[in-house]
C-alpha atoms as a PDB file:
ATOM      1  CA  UNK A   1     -16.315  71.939 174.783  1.00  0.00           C
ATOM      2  CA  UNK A   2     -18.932  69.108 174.680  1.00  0.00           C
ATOM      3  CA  UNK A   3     -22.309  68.572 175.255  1.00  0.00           C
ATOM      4  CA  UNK A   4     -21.895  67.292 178.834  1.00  0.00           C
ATOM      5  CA  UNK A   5     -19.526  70.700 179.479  1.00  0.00           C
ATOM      6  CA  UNK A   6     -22.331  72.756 178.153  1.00  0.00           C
ATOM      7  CA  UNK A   7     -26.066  72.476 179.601  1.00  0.00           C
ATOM      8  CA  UNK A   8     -27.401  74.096 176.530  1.00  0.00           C
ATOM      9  CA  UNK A   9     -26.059  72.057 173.806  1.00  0.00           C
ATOM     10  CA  UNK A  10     -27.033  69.187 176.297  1.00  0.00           C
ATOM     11  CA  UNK A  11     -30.670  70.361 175.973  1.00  0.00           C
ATOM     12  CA  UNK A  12     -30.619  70.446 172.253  1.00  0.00           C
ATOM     13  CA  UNK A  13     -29.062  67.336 171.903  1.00  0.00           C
ATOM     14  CA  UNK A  14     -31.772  65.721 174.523  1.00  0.00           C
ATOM     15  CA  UNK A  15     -34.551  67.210 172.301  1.00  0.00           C
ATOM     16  CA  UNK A  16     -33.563  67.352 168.546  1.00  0.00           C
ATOM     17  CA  UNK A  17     -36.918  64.899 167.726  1.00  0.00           C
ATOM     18  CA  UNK A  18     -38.849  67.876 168.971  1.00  0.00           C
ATOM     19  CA  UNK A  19     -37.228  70.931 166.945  1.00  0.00           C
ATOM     20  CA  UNK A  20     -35.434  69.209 164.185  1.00  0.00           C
ATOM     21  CA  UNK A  21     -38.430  68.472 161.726  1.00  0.00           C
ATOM     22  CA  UNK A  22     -40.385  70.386 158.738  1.00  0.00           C
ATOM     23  CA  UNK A  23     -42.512  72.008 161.451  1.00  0.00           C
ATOM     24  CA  UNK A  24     -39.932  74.666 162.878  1.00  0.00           C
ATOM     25  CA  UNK A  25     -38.305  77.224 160.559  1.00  0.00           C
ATOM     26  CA  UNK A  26     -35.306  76.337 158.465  1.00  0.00           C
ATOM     27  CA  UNK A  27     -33.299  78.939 160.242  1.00  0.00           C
ATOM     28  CA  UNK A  28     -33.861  77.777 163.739  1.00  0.00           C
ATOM     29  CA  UNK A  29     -32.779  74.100 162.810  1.00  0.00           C
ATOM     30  CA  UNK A  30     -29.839  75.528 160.968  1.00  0.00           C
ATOM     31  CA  UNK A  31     -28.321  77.733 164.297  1.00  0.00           C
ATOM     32  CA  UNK A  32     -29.423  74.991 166.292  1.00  0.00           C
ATOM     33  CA  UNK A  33     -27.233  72.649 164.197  1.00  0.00           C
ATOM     34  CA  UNK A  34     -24.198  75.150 163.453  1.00  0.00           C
ATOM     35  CA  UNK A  35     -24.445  75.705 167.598  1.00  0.00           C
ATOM     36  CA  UNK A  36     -24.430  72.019 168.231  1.00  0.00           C
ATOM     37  CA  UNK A  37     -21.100  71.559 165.667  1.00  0.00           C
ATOM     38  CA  UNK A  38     -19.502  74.817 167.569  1.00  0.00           C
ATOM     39  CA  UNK A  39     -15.609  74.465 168.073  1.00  0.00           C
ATOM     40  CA  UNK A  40     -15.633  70.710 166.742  1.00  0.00           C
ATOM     41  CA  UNK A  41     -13.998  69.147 163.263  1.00  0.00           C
ATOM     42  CA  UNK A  42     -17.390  69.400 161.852  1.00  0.00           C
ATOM     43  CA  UNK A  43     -16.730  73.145 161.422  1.00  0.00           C
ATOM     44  CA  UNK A  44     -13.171  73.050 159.983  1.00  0.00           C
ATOM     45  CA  UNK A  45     -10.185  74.641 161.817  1.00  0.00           C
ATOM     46  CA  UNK A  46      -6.396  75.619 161.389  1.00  0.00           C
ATOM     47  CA  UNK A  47      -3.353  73.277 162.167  1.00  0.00           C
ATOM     48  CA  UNK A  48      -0.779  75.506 163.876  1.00  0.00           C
ATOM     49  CA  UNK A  49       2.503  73.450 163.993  1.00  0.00           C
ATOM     50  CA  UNK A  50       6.088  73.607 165.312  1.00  0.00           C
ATOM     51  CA  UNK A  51       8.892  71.486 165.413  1.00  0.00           C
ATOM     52  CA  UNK A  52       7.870  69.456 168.492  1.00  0.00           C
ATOM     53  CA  UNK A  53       3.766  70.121 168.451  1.00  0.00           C
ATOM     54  CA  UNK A  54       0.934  70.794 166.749  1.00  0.00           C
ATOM     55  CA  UNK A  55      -2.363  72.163 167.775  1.00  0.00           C
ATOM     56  CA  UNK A  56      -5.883  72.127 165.314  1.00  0.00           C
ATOM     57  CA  UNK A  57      -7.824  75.231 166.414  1.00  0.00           C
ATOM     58  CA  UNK A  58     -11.244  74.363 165.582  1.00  0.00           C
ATOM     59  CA  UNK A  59     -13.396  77.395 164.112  1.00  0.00           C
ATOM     60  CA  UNK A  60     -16.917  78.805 165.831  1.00  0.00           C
ATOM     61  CA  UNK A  61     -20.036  79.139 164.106  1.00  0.00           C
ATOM     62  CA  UNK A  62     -20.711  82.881 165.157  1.00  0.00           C
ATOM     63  CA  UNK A  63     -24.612  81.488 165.597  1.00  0.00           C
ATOM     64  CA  UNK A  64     -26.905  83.892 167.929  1.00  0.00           C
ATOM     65  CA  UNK A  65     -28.344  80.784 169.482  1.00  0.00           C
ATOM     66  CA  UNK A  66     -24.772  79.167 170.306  1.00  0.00           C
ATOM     67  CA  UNK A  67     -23.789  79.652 174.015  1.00  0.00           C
ATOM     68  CA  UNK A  68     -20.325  80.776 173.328  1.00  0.00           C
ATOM     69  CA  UNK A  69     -20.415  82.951 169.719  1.00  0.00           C
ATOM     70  CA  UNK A  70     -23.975  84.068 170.656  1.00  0.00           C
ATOM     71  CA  UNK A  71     -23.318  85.659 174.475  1.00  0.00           C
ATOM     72  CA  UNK A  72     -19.671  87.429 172.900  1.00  0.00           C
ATOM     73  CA  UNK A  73     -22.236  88.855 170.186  1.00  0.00           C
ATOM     74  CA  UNK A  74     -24.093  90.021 172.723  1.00  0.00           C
ATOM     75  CA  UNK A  75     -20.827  92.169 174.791  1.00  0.00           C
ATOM     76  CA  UNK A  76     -19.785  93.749 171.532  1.00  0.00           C
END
């Protein structure tokens, strides 16, 4: 899922000059940042091969503040 796929990462990419400085809590910048590297190589994943494929599943960041890890929080 990108940015352009997700209006919320979209928003936090748009305005990381306005959150991302000494001013807002360490925390917030780091689930910002962990939601903005959800399901991409930046988080690591798992190569699941076979003989004629192979698939990298790439892990989540189980942030509160990421649209997808943060709403199935939410439902359990």
């Amino acid at each position: 899922m990108s940015s352009r796929d997700d209006p919320i990462k979209a928003i936090l990419v748009m305005t990381i000059d306005k959150w991302d400085h000494d001013g807002t809590p360490e925390a917030v910048r780091n689930n910002f940042r962990k939601a903005l590297d959800c399901h991409t190589p930046a988080m690591g994943g798992t190569l699941y091969a076979s003989d004629s494929e192979q698939y990298i599943g790439h892990d989540t960041c189980k942030s509160r503040q990421c649209t997808r890890c943060g709403s199935r929080g939410t439902l359990d």
